[in-house]
Protein backbone atom coordinates (compact mmCIF):
# COMPACT_ATOMS: atom_id res chain seq x y z
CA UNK A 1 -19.92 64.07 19.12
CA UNK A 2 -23.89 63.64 18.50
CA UNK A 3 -25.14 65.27 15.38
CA UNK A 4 -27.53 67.67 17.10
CA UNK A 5 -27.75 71.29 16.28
CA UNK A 6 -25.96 72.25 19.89
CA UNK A 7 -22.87 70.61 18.23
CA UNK A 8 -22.97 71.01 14.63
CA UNK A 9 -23.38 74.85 15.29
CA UNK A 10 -19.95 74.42 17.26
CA UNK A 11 -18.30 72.90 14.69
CA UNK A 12 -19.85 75.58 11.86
CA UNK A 13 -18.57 78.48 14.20
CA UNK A 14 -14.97 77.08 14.23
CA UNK A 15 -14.79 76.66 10.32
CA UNK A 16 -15.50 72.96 9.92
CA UNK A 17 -16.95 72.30 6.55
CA UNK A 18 -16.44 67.84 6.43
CA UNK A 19 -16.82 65.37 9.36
CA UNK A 20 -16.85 61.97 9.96
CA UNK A 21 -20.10 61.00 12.24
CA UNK A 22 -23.17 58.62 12.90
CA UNK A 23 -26.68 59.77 13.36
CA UNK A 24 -27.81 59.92 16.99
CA UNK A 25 -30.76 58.09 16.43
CA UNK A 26 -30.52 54.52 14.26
CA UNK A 27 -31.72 50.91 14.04
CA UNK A 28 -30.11 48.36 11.92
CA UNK A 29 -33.38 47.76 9.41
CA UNK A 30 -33.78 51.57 8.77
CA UNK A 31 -30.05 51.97 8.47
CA UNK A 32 -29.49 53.77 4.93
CA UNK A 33 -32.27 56.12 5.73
CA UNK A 34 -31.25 57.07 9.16
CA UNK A 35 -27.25 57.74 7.29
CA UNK A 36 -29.50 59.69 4.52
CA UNK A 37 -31.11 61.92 7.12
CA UNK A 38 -28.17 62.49 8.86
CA UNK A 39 -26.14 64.07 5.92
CA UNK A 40 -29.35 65.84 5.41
CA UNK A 41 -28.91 67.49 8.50
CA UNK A 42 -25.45 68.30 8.85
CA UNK A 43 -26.03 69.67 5.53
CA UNK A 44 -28.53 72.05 7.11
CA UNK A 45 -25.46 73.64 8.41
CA UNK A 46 -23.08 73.79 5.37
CA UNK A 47 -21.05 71.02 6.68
CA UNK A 48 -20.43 67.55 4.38
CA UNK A 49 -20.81 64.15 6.23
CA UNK A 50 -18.02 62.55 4.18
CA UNK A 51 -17.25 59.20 7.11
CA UNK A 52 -19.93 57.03 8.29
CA UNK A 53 -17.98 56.64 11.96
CA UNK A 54 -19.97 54.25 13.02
CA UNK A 55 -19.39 53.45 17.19
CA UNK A 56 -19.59 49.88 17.33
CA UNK A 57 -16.44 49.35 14.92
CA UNK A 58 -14.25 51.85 17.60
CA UNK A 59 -15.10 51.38 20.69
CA UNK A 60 -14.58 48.09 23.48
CA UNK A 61 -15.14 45.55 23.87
CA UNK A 62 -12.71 44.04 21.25
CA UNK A 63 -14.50 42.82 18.27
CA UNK A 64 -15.50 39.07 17.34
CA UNK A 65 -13.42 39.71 14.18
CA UNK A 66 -10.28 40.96 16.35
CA UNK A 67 -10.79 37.65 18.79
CA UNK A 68 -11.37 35.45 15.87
CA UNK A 69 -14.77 33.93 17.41
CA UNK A 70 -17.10 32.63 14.89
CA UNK A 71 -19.85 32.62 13.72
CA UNK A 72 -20.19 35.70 15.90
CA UNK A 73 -17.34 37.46 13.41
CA UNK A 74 -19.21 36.42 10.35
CA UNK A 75 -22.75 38.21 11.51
CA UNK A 76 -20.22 41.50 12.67
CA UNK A 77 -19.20 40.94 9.07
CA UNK A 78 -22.74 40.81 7.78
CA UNK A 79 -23.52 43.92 9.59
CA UNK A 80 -20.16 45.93 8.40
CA UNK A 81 -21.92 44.68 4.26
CA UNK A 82 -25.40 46.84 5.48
CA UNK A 83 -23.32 49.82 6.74
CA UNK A 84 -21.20 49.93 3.36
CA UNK A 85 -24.36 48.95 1.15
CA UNK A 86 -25.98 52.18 3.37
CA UNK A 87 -22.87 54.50 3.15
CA UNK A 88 -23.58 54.13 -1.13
CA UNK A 89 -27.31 54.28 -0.79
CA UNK A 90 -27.41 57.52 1.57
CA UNK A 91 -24.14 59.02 -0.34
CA UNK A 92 -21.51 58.93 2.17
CA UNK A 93 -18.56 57.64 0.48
CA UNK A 94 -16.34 56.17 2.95
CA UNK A 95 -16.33 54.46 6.77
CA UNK A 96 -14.28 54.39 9.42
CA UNK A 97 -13.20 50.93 11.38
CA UNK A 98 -10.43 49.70 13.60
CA UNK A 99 -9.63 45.96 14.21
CA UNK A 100 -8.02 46.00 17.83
CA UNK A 101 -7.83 43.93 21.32
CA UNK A 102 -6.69 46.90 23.39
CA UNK A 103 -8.33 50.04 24.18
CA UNK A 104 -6.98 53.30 26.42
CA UNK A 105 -3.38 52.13 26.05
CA UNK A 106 -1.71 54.38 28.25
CA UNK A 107 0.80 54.80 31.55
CA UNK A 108 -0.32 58.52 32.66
CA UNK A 109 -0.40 61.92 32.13
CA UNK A 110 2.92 64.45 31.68
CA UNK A 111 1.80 68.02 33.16
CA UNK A 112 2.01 70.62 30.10
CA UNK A 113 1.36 74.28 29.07
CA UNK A 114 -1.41 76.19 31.13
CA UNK A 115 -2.29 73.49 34.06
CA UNK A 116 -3.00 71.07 30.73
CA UNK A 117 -2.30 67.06 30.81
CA UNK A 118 -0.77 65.35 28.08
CA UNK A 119 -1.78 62.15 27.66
CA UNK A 120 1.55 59.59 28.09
CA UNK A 121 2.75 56.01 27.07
CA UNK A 122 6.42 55.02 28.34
CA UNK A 123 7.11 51.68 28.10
CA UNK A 124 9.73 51.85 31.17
CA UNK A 125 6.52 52.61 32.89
CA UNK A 126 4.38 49.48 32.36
CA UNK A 127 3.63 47.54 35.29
CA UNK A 128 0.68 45.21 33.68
CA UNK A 129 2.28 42.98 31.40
CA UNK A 130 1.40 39.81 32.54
CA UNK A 131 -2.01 40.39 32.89
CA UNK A 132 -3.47 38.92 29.59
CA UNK A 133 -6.79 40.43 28.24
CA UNK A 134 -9.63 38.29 27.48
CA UNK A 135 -7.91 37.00 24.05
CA UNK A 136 -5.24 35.58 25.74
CA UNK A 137 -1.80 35.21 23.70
CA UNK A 138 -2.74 36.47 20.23
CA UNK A 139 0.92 36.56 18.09
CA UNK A 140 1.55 37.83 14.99
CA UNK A 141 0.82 35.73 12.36
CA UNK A 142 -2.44 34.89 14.70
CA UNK A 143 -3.29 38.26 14.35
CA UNK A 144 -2.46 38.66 10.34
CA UNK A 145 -5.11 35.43 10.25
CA UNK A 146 -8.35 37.34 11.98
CA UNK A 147 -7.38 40.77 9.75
CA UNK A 148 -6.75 38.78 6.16
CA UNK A 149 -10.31 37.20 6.92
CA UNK A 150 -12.09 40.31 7.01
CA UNK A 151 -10.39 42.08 4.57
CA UNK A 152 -11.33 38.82 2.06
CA UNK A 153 -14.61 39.49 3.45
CA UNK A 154 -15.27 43.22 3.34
CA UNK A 155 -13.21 44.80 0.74
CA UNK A 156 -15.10 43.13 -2.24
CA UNK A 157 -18.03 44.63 -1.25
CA UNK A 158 -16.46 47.76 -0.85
CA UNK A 159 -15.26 47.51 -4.49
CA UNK A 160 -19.08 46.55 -5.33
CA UNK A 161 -20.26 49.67 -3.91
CA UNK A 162 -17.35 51.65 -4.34
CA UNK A 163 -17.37 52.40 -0.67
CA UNK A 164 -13.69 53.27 0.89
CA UNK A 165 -12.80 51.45 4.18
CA UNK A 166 -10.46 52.81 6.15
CA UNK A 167 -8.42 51.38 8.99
CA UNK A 168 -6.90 53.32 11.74
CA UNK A 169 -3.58 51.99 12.88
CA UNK A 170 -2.69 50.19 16.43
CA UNK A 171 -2.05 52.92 19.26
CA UNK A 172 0.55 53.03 20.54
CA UNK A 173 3.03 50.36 18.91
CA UNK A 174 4.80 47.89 21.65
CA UNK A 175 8.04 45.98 21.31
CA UNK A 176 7.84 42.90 19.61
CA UNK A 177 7.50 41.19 22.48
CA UNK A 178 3.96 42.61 22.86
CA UNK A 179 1.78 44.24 25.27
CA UNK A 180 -0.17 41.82 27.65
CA UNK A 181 -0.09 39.32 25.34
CA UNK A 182 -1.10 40.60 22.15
CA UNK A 183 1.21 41.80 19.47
CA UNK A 184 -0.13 44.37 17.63
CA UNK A 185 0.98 43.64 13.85
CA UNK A 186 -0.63 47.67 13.07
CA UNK A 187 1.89 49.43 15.29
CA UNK A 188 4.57 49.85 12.48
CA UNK A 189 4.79 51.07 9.64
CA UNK A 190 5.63 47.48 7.97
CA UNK A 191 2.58 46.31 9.64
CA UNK A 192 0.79 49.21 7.89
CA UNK A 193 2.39 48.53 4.18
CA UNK A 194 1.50 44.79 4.97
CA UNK A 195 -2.14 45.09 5.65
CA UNK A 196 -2.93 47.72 2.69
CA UNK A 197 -1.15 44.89 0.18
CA UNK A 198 -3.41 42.10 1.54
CA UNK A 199 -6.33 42.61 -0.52
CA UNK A 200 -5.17 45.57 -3.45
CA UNK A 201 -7.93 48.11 -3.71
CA UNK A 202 -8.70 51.81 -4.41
CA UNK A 203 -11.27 51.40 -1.28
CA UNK A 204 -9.06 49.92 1.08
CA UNK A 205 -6.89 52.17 2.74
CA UNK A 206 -6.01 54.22 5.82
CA UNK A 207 -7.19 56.41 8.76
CA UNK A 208 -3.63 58.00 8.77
CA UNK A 209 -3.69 59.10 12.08
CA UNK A 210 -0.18 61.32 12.07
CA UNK A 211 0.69 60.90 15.52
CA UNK A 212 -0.06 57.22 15.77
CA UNK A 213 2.29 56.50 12.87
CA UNK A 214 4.70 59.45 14.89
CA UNK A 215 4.41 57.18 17.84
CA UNK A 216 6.38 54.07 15.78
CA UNK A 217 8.80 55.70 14.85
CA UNK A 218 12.48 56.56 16.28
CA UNK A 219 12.85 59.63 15.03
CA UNK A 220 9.32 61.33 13.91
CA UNK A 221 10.36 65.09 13.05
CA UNK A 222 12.37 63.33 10.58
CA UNK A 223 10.76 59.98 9.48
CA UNK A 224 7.07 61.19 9.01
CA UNK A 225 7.29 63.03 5.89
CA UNK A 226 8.73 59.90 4.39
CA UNK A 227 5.56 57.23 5.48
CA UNK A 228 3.25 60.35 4.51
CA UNK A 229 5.26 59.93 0.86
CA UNK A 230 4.79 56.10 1.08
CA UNK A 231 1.11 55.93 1.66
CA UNK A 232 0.07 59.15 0.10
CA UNK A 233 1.70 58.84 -3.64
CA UNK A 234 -0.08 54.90 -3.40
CA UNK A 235 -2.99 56.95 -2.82
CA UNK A 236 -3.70 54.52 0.52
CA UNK A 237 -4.62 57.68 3.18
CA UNK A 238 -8.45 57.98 3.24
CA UNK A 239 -8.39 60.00 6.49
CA UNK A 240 -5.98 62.24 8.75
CA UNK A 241 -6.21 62.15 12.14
CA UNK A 242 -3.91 65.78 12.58
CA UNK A 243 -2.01 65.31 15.91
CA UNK A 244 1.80 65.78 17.42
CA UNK A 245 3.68 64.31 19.99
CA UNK A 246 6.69 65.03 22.20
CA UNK A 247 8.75 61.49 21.96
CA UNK A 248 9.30 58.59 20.01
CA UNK A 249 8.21 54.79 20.14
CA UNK A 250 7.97 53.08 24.02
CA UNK A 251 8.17 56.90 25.17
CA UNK A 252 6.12 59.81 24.54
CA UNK A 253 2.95 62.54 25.57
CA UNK A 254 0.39 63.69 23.38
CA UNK A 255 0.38 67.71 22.92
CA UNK A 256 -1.11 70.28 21.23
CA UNK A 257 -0.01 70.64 17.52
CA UNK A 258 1.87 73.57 17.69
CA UNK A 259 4.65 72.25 20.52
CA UNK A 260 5.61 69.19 19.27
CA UNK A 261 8.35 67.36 17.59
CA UNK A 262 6.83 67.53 14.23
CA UNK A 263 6.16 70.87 12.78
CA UNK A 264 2.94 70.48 11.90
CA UNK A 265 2.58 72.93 8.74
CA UNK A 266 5.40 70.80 7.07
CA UNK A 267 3.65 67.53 7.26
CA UNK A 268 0.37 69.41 6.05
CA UNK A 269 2.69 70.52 3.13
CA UNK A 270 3.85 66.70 2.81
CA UNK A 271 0.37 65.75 3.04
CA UNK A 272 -0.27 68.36 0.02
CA UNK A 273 2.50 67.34 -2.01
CA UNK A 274 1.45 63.87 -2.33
CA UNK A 275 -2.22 65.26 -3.71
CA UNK A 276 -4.00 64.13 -0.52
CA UNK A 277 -7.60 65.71 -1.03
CA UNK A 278 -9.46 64.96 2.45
CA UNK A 279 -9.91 65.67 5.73
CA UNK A 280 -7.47 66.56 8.61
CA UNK A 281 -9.30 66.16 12.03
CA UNK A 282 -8.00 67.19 15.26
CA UNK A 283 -7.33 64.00 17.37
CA UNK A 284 -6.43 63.47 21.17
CA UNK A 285 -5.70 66.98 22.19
CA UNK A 286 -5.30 67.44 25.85
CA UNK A 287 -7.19 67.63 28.74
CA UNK A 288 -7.71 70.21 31.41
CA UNK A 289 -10.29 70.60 34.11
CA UNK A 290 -11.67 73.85 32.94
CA UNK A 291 -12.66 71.89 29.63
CA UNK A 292 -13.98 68.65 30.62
CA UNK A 293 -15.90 68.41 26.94
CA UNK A 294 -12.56 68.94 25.33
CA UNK A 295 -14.25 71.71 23.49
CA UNK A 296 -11.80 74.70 23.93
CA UNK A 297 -8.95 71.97 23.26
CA UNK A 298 -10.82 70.72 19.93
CA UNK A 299 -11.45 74.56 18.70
CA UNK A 300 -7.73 75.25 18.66
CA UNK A 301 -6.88 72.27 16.95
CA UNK A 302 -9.66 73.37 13.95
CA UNK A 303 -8.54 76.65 14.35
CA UNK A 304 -4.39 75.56 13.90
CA UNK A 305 -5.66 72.94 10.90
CA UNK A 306 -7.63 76.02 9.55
CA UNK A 307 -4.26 78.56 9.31
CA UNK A 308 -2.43 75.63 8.10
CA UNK A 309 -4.53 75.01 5.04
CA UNK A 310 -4.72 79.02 4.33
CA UNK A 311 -0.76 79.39 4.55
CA UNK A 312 -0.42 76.34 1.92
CA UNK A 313 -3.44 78.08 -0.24
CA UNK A 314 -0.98 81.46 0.27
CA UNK A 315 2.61 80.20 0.01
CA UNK A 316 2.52 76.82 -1.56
């Protein structure tokens, strides 16, 4: 979402005081102001730029540093140094990346509540397998190479700056087989403990995204609160992306948080428990033709994260 006043009133008028964004308007050379500026603005509206989310580090193609081509990784690398040197000179204290080969990883769409779509991934379902993306065969330990040599790369200067960096996990997990080629080492939770331990840091951490991790797992109702524990008490969990599913791993839609597996006000309370102290963001809600911008989906999911934090201010 641009940081205009059209959207920042939206978020205002649904009770959003913290977001993760990127200015609208920027140029590499005139980076730190153009991140200053922006806070300035949002601040306008009594709401705290606390991510720099910035678009190239989300967004296809796949990185050099996920395809391991150099030296285009190293000047991606270079770049990510001026956006954490720019995050500490405009005051934003943390950013928002993803290190990933596939994008949109879906099968379809399960039909839900009020004419809504779910968004659906069931591995029974795949019918592209052998079609290889541009990376070709990228195992595991292939994989755990291109990571490890940005994390050597970036998280020092995030301790320099005291910037935190925070990764958002591979969505959805595949069978260890892989997915068209690639295995996708952040798709369980071992994967996650793994790449936090590479390079120990207070600034290197997670985008816990709650129903990515949900999506690994056989069992999420149950085996959530338990990675929330893990990550949370190591104080690794920089960032909640506040979502439920319907499913498990290799099988499951994307809902609305108050009909899924997980009851959502328990894994805020997890969340709590561990002294977690940042945002939770709606994430992936669903779609539906009368709300093509997503925005009536989006202001229920503030609106649900907004109860949630008043009943554990109320009842503990």
């Amino acid at each position: 979402m641009p940081l205009t006043r059209e959207s920042l009133e939206y978020l205002k008028r649904h009770a959003v005081d913290h977001i993760a964004g990127w200015p609208s308007k920027w140029s590499e050379a005139t980076l730190a102001d153009d991140l200053a500026q922006a806070r300035e603005y949002c601040a306008k509206f009594g709401i705290s730029l606390d991510v720099a989310e910035q678009p190239r580090l989300h967004q296809p193609p796949a990185s050099a540093i996920a395809l391991g081509k150099s030296p285009e990784r190293d000047r991606e690398i270079d770049y990510i140094h001026k956006v954490i040197a720019a995050c500490a000179s405009s005051g934003i204290p943390a950013f928002k990346y993803i290190i990933r080969i596939l994008f949109g990883v879906r099968t379809g769409t399960t039909p839900g509540r009020g004419g809504a779509l779910y968004s659906t991934w069931r591995w029974k379902d795949v019918t592209d397998n052998d079609k290889l993306t541009e990376a070709g065969r990228v195992p595991a330990d292939v994989y755990w190479e291109r990571i490890t040599y940005f994390l050597d790369r970036v998280i020092p200067v995030c301790n320099e700056y005291r910037i935190r960096a925070m990764a958002h996990p591979h969505d959805p997990g595949v069978p260890p087989s892989g997915y068209r080629g690639v295995d996708r080492v952040l798709g369980t939770v071992e994967g996650l403990k793994r790449f936090v331990s590479i390079r120990e840091s207070p600034y290197h951490g997670l985008n816990f995204c709650v129903g990515t991790v949900a999506e690994m797992l056989r069992d999420p109702a149950r085996e959530i609160h338990g990675v929330i524990r893990h990550f949370g008490e190591r104080k690794k969990i920089f960032n909640v992306h506040f979502r439920n599913i319907v499913g498990r791993r290799d099988d499951f839609h994307e809902v609305y948080p108050d009909n899924g597996d997980m009851n959502m006000i328990e894994v805020a309370r997890t969340l709590w428990q561990t002294g977690y102290e940042h945002m939770l963001m709606p994430d992936h809600m669903p779609r539906h033709s009368d709300d093509p911008g997503y925005r009536q989906a989006f202001a229920f999911g503030f609106g649900y994260i907004k109860a949630a934090l008043q009943a554990l201010e109320t009842l503990g």
